[in-house]
Protein backbone atom coordinates (compact mmCIF):
# COMPACT_ATOMS: atom_id res chain seq x y z
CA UNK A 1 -17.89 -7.49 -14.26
CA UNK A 2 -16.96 -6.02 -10.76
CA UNK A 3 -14.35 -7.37 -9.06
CA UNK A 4 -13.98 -7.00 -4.98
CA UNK A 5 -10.06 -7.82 -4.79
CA UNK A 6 -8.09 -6.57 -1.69
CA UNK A 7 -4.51 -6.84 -0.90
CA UNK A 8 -3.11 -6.47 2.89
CA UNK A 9 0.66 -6.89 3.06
CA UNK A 10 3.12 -6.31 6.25
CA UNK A 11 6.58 -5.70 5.36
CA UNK A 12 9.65 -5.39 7.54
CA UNK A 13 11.87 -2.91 5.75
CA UNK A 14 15.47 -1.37 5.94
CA UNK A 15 14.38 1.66 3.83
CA UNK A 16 11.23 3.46 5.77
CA UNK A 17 11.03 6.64 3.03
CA UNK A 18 9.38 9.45 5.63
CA UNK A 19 9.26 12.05 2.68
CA UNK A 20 5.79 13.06 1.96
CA UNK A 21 6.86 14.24 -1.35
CA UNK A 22 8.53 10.71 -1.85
CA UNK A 23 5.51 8.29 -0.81
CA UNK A 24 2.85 10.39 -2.73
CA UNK A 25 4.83 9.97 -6.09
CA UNK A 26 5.30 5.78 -5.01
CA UNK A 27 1.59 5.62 -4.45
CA UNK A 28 0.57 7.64 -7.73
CA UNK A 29 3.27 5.29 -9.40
CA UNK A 30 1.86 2.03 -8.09
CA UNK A 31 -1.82 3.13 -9.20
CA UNK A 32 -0.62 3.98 -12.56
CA UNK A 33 0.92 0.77 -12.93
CA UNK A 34 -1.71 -1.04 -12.19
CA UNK A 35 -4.03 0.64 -14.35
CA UNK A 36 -6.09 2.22 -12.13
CA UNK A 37 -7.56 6.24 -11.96
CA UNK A 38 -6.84 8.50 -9.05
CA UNK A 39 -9.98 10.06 -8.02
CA UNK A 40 -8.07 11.91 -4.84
CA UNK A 41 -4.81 12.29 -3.78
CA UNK A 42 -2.60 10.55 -3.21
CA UNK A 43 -1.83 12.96 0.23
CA UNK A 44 0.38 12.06 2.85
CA UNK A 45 1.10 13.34 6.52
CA UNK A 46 4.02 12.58 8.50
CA UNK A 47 3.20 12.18 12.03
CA UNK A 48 6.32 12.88 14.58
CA UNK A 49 4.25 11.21 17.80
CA UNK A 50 6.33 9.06 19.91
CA UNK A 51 5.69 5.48 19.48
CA UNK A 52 3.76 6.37 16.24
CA UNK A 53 6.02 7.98 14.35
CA UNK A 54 5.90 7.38 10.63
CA UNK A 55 3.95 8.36 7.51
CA UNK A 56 0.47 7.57 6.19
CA UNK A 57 -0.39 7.98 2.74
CA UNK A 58 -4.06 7.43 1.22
CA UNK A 59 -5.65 7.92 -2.43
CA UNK A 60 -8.76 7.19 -3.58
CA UNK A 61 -9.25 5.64 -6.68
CA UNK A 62 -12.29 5.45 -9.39
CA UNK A 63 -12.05 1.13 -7.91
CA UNK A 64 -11.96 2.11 -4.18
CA UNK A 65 -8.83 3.27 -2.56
CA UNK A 66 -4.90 2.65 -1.92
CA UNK A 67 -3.61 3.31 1.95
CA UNK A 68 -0.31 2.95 3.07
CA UNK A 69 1.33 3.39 6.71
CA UNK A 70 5.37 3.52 7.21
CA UNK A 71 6.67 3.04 10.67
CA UNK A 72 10.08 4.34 11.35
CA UNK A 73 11.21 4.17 14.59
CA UNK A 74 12.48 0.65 15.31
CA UNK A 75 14.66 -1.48 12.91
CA UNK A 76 14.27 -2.63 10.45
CA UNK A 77 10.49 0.21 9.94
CA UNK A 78 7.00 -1.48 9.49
CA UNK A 79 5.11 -0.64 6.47
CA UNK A 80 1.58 -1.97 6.11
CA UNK A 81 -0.32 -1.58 2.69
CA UNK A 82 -3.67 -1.63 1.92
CA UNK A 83 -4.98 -2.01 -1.66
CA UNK A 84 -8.33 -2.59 -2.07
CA UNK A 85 -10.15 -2.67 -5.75
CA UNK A 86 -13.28 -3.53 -7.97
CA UNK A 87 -11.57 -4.73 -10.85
CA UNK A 88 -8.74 -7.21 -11.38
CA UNK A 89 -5.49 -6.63 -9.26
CA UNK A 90 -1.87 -7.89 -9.88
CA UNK A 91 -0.30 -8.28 -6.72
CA UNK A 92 3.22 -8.91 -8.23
CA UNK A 93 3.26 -5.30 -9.31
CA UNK A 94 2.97 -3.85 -6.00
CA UNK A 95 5.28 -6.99 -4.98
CA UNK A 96 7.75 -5.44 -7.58
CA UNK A 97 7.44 -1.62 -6.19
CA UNK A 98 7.91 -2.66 -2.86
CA UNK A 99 11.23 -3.61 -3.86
CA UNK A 100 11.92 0.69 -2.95
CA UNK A 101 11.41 0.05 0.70
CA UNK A 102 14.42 -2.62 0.65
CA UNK A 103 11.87 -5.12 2.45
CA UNK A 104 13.56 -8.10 4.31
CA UNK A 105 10.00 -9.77 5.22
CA UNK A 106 6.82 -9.73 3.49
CA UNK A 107 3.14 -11.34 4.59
CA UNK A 108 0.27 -10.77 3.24
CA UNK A 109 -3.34 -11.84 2.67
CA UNK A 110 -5.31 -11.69 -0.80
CA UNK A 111 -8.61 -11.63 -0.52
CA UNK A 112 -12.16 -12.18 -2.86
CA UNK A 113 -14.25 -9.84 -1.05
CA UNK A 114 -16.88 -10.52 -3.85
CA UNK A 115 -17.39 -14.27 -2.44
CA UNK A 116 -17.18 -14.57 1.46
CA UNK A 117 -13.48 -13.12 1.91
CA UNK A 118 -11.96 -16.05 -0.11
CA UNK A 119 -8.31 -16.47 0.28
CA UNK A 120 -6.83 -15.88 -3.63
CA UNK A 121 -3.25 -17.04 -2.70
C-alpha cells in the first residue's frame, strides 16, 4: 500500500557542515538507513551569496525525494529538512542523524499527505 508520509523539521544547530562532500555522504546515509533507494544524487552546491550563504543538498529517491538546506552565517546555522516518501517513514532515524549537526532546537511537522495533510505527531 502507498504511503504519502512527509517530514519538515527546522533545527537550530552549532555544527552547520558546509562540505559538499560531507552533506552528500549524510544524505546517502540517512536514505540508506531508512531503507529507501536513491534514484539521483544525492548532489549538493554550496552557495557563498550574502545573506544566503549555506548549502543545499537534494536526492531523489525511488519514494519521492530527500532535500536539505544548511544556513551558516548567523549562530547557532539553520538547517531545514525535507523528507518526503510513499512508504512508511521513521522519523526517529533522521531524529538520530541529526544528532551530526549538534542541534540545540528542533520543530517539526509530520504529515499524512495520503489523507488531507493529517498531523502524525
Amino acid at each position: 500500500m502507498i504511503e504519502h508520509q512527509h517530514l519538515i523539521v527546522r533545527a537550530e544547530i552549532n555544527n552547520p557542515i558546509i562540505s559538499t562532500n560531507t552533506v552528500e555522504k549524510w544524505v546517502e546515509d540517512v536514505i540508506e538507513k531508512l531503507n529507501m533507494k536513491i534514484m539521483m544524487g544525492p548532489f549538493a552546491k554550496y552557495c557563498n551569496t550574502i545573506g544566503n550563504r549555506g548549502i543545499t543538498c537534494v536526492a531523489i529517491i525511488e519514494t519521492s525525494h530527500v532535500v536539505l538546506h544548511i544556513w551558516d552565517e548567523e549562530k547557532p546555522g539553520i538547517m531545514q529538512l525535507d523528507v518526503y516518501t510513499c512508504s512508511n517513514l521513521d522519523k526517529q532515524i533522521i531524529f538520530d542523524a541529526i544528532e551530526l549537526f549538534e542541534p540545540t532546537r528542533i520543530d517539526y511537522k509530520y504529515l499524512d499527505r495520503k489523507h488531507n495533510l493529517t498531523f502524525l505527531g
